[in-house]
C-alpha atoms as a PDB file:
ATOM      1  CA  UNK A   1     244.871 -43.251  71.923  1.00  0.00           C
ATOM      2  CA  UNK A   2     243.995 -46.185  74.395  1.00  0.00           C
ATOM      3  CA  UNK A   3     243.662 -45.404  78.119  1.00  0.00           C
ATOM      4  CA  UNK A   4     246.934 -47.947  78.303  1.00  0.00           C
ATOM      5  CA  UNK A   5     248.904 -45.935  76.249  1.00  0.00           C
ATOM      6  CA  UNK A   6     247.544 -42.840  78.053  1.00  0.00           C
ATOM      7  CA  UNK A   7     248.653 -44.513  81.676  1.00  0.00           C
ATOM      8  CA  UNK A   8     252.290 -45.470  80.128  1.00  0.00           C
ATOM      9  CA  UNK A   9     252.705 -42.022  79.124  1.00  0.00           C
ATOM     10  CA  UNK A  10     251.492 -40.463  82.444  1.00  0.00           C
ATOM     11  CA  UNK A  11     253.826 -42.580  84.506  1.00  0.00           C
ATOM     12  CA  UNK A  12     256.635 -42.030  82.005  1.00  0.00           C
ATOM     13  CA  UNK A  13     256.119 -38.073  81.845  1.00  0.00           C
ATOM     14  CA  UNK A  14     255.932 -38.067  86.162  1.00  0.00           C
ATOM     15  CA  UNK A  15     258.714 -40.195  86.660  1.00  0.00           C
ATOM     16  CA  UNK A  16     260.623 -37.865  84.364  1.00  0.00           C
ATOM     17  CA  UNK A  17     259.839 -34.624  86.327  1.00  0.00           C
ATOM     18  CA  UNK A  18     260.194 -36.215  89.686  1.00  0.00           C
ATOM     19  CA  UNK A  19     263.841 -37.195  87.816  1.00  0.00           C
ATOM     20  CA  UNK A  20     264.632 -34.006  86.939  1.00  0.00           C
ATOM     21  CA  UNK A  21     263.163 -32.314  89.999  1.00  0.00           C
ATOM     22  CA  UNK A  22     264.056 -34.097  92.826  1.00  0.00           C
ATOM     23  CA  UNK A  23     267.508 -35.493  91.269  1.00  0.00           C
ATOM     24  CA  UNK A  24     266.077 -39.298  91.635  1.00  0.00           C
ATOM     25  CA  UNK A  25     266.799 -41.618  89.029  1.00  0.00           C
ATOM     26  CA  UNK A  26     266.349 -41.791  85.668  1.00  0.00           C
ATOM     27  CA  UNK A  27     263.056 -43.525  84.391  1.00  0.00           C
ATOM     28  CA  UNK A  28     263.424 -47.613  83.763  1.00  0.00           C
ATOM     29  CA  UNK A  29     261.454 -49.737  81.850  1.00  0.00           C
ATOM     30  CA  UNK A  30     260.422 -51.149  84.576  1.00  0.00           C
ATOM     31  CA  UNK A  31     259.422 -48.097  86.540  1.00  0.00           C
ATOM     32  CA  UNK A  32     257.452 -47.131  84.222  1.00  0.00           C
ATOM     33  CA  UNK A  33     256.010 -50.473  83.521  1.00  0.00           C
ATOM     34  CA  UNK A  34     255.310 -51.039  87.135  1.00  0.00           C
ATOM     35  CA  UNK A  35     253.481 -46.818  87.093  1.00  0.00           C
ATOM     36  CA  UNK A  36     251.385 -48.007  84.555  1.00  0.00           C
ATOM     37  CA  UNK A  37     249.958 -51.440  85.400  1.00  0.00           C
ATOM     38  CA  UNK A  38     251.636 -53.471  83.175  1.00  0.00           C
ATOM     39  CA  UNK A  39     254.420 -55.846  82.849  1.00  0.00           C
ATOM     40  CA  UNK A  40     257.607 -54.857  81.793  1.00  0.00           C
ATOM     41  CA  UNK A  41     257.003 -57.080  78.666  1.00  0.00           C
ATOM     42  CA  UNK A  42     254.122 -55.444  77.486  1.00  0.00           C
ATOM     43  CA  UNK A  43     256.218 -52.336  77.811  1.00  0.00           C
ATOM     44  CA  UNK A  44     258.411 -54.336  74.987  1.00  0.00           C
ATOM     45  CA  UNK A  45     256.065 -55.015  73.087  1.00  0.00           C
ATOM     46  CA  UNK A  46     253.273 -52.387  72.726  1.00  0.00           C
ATOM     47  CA  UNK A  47     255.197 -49.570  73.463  1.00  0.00           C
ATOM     48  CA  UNK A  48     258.652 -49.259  72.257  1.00  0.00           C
ATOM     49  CA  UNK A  49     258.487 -45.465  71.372  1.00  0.00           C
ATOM     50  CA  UNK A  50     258.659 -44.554  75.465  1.00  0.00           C
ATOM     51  CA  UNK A  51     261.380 -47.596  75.587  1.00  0.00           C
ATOM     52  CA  UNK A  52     263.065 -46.084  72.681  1.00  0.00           C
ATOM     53  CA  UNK A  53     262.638 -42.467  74.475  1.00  0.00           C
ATOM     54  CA  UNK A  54     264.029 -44.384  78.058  1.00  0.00           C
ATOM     55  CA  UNK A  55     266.789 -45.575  76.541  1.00  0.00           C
ATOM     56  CA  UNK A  56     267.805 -42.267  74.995  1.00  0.00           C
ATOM     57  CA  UNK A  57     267.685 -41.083  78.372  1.00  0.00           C
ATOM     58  CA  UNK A  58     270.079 -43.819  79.634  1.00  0.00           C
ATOM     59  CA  UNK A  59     272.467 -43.375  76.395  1.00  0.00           C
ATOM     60  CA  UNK A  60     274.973 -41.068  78.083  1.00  0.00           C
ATOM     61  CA  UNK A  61     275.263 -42.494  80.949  1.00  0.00           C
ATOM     62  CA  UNK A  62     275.719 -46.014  79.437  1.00  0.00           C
ATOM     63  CA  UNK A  63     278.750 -44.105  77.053  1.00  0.00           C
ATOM     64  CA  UNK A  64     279.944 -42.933  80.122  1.00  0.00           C
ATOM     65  CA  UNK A  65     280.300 -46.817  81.946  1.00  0.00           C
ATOM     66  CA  UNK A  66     281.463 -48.427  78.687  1.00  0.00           C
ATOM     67  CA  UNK A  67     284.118 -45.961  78.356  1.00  0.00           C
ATOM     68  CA  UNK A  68     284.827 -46.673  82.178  1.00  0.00           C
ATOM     69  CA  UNK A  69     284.453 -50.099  81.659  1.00  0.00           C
ATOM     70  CA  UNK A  70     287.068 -49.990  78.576  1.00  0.00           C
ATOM     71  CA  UNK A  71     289.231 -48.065  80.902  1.00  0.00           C
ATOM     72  CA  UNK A  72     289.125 -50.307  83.393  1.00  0.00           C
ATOM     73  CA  UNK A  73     289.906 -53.162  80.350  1.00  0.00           C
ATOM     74  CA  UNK A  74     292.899 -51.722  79.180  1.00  0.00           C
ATOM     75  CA  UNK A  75     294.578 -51.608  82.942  1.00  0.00           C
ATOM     76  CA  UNK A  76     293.049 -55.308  83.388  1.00  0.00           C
ATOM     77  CA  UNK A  77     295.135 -56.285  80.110  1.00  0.00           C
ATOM     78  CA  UNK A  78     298.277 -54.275  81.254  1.00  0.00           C
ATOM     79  CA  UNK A  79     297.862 -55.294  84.307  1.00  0.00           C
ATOM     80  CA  UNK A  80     297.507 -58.828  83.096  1.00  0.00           C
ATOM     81  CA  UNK A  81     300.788 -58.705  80.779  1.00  0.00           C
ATOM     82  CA  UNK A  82     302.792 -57.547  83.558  1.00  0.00           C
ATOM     83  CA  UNK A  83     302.212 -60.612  85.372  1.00  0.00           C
ATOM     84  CA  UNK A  84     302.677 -62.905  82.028  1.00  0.00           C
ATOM     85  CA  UNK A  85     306.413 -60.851  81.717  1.00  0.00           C
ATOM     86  CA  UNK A  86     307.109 -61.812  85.801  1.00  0.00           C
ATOM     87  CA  UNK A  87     305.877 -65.482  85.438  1.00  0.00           C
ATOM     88  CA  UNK A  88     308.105 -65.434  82.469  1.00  0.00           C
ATOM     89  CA  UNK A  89     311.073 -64.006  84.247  1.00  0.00           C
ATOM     90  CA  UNK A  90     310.730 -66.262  87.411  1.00  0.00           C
ATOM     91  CA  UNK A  91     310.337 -69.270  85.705  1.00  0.00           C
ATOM     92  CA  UNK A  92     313.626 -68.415  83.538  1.00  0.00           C
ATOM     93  CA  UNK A  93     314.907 -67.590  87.354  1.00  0.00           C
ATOM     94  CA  UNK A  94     313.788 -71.191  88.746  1.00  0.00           C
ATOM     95  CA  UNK A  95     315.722 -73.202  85.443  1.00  0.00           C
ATOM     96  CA  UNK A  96     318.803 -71.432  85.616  1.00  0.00           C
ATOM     97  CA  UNK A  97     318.324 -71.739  88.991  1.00  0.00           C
ATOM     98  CA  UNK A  98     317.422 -75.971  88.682  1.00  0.00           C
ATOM     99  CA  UNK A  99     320.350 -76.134  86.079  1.00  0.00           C
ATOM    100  CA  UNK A 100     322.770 -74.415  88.455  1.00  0.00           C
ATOM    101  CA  UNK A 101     321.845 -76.989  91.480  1.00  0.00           C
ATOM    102  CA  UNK A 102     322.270 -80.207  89.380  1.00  0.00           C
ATOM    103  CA  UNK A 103     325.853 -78.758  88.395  1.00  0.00           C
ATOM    104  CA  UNK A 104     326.622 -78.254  92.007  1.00  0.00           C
ATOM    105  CA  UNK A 105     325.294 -81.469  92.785  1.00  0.00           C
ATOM    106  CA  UNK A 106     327.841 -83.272  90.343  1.00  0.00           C
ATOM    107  CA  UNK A 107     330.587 -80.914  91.673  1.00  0.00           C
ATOM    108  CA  UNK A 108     329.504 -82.437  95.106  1.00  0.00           C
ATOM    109  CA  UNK A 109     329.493 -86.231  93.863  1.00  0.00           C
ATOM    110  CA  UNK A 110     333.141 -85.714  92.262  1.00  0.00           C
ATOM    111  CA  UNK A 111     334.471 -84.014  95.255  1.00  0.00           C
ATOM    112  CA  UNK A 112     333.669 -86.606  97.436  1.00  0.00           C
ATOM    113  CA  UNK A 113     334.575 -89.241  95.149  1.00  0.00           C
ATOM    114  CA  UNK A 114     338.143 -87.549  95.166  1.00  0.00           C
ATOM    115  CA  UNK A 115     338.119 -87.235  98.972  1.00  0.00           C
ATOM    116  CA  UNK A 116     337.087 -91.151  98.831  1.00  0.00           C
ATOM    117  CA  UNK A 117     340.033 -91.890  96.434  1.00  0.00           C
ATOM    118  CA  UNK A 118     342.153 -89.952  98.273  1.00  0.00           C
ATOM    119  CA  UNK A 119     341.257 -91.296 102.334  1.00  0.00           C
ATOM    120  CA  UNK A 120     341.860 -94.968 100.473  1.00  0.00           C
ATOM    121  CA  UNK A 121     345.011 -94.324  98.979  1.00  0.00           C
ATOM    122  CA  UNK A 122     346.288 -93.156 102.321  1.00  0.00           C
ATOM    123  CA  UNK A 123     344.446 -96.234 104.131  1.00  0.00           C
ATOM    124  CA  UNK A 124     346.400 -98.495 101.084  1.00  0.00           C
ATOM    125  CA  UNK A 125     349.622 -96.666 102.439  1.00  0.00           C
ATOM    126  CA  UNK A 126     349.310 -96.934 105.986  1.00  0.00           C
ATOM    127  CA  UNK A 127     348.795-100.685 105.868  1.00  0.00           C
ATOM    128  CA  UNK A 128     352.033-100.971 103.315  1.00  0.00           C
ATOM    129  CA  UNK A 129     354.098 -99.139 106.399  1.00  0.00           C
ATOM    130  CA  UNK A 130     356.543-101.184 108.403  1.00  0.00           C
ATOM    131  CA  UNK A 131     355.953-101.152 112.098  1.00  0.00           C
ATOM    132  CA  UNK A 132     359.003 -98.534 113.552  1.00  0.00           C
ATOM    133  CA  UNK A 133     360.733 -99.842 116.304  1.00  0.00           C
ATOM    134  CA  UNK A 134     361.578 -97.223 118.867  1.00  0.00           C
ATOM    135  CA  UNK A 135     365.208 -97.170 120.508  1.00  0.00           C
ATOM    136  CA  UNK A 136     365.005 -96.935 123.784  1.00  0.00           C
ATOM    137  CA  UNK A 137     368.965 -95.362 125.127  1.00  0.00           C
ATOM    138  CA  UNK A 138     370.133 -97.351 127.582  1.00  0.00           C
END
């Protein structure tokens, strides 16, 4: 056994007591990496049994986020659909609503053309009326 793979294995084995003893964090790849000397690469590369062994560590804990972050997900999407259904509803709201004003805007237009009518009919008949003389007793 080199005297590399002796130092990753030290560093791994005391960050996992002072772990479990002291309730710190779990050991990282780079943790260890950084224990040992090396980069976090070489880690990767020339010693993927303690990665393998790190990331069994960091297994349940990574269950336990991905079924948070599913949780989370699934009221995201609900979440989402409710506001598809209300933009949905509002902009059924908004035509009925568009549809209603241009029928009250025609209502409008024909009302006052049938107050127009009218006020010119009764113009047309006020000009066809003969002056009334007034009798004045004597």
């Amino acid at each position: 056994m080199s005297t590399t793979h002796e130092a990753v294995q030290r560093a791994f084995e005391a960050l996992l007591v002072k772990a479990r003893v002291d309730g710190a964090r779990a050991p990282t790849v780079t943790s260890v990496a950084a224990g040992a000397s090396i980069s976090r690469s070489s880690m990767y590369r020339f010693h993927p049994e303690i990665v393998g062994r790190i990331q069994a560590l960091a297994a349940p804990k990574r269950a336990t986020q991905q079924e948070t972050l599913r949780a989370k997900l699934r009221l995201l999407c609900r979440h989402l659909q409710a506001e598809r259904d209300l933009t949905k509803a509002l902009a059924r709201a908004c035509a009925e609503l568009a549809a209603e004003k241009v029928a009250l805007k025609e209502q409008l237009e024909e009302e006052r053309l049938r107050f127009t009518l009218r006020l010119e009919a009764l113009q047309k008949r006020l000009r066809g009326v003969k002056p009334v003389k007034l009798l004045h007793p004597s």
